[in-house]
Protein backbone atom coordinates (compact mmCIF):
# COMPACT_ATOMS: atom_id res chain seq x y z
CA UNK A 1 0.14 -13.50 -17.64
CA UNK A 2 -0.46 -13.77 -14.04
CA UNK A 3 -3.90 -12.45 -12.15
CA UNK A 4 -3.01 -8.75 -11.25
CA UNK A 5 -1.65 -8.16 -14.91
CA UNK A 6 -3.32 -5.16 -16.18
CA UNK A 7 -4.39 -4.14 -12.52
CA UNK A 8 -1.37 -3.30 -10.65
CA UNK A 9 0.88 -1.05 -12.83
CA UNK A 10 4.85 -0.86 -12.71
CA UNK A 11 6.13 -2.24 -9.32
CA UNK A 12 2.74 -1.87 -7.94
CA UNK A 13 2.16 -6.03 -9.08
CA UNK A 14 5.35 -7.19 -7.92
CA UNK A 15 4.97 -5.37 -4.07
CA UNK A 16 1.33 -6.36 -4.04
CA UNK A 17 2.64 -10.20 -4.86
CA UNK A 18 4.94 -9.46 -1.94
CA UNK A 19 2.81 -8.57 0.77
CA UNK A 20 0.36 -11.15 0.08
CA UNK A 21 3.06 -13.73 0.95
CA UNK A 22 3.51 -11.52 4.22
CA UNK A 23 6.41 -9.88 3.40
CA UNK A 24 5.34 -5.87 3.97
CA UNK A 25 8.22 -4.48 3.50
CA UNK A 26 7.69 -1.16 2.67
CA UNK A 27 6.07 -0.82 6.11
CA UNK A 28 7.83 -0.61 9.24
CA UNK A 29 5.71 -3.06 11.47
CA UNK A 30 5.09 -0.96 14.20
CA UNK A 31 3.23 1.54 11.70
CA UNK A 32 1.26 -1.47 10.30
CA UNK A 33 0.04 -2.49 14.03
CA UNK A 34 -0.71 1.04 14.85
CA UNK A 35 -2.63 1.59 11.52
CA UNK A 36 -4.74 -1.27 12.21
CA UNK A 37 -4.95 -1.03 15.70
CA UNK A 38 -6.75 2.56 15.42
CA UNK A 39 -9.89 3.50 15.02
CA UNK A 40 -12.84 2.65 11.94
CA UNK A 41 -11.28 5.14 8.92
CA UNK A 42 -11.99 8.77 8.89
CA UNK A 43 -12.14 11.02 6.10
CA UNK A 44 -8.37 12.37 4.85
CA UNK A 45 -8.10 16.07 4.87
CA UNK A 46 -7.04 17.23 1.08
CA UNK A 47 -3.40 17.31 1.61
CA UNK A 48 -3.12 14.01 3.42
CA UNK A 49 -5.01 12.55 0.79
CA UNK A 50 -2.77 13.89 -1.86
CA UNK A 51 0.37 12.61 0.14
CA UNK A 52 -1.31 9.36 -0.05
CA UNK A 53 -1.65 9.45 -3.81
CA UNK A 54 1.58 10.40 -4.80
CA UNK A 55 3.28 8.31 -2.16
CA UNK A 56 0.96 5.56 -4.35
CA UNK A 57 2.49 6.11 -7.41
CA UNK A 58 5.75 6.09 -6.07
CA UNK A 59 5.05 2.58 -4.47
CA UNK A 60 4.09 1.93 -8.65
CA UNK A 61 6.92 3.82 -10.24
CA UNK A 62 10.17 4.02 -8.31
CA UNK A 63 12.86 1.35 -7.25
CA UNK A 64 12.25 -0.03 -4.02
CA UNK A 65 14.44 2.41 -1.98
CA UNK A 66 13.22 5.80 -2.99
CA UNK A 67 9.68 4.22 -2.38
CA UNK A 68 10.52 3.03 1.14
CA UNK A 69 12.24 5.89 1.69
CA UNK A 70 8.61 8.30 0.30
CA UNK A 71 6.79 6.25 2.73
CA UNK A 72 8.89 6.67 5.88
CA UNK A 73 8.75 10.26 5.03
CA UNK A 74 5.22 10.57 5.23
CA UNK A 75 3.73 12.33 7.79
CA UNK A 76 1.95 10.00 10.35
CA UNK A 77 -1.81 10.35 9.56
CA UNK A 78 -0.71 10.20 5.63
CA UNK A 79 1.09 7.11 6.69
CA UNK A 80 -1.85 5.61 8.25
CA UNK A 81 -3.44 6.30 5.57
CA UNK A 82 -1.38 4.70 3.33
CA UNK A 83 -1.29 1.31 5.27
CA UNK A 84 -4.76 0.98 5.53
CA UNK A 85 -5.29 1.45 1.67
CA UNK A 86 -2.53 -0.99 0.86
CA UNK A 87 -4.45 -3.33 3.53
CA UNK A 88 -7.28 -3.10 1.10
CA UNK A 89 -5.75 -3.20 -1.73
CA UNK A 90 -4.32 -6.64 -0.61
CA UNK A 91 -7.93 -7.61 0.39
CA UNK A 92 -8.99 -7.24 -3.05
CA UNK A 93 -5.64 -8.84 -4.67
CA UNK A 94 -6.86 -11.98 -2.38
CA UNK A 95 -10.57 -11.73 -3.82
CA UNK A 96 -9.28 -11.35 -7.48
CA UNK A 97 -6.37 -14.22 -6.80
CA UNK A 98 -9.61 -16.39 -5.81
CA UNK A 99 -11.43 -15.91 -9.02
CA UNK A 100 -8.21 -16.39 -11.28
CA UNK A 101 -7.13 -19.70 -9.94
């Protein structure tokens, strides 16, 4: 069993595992420099939000391609969006990879 067993569902683990060697790529790398570039987070209106969320479970759920594919065809705030909460989600991979090992 590794450490995000349990946490990440589906696909989710095996991306999250990714990116926290550095590989991000579901990302394009400009959007992941712009996305952390801007501004402190702002609230997501409704729709961008759900965008976010399903675009989430896609990440979880589908083979790599149709995910990559959801994500490029995200609007650009929704995009955003979804970069920054990967970013965090990675943050807290890293604090819960600490405590395992």
């Amino acid at each position: 069993m590794d450490e995000f067993e349990g946490v990440a569902p589906g696909r989710l683990r095996e991306r999250l595992q990714a990116s926290l060697t550095g590989h991000h790529a579901l990302f394009d790398v400009e959007d992941i420099r712009a996305a952390l570039a801007g501004r402190a987070d702002a609230a997501l209106a409704p729709d961008v939000t759900a965008a976010v969320g399903s675009t989430l479970l896609s990440l979880a759920r589908d083979p790599y391609g149709a995910a990559r594919g959801r994500v490029a065809a995200l609007p650009p705030e929704a995009r955003v969006g979804l970069i920054r909460l990967w970013f965090r989600m990675l943050s807290g991979a890293r604090e819960l990879r600490g405590r395992v090992h």
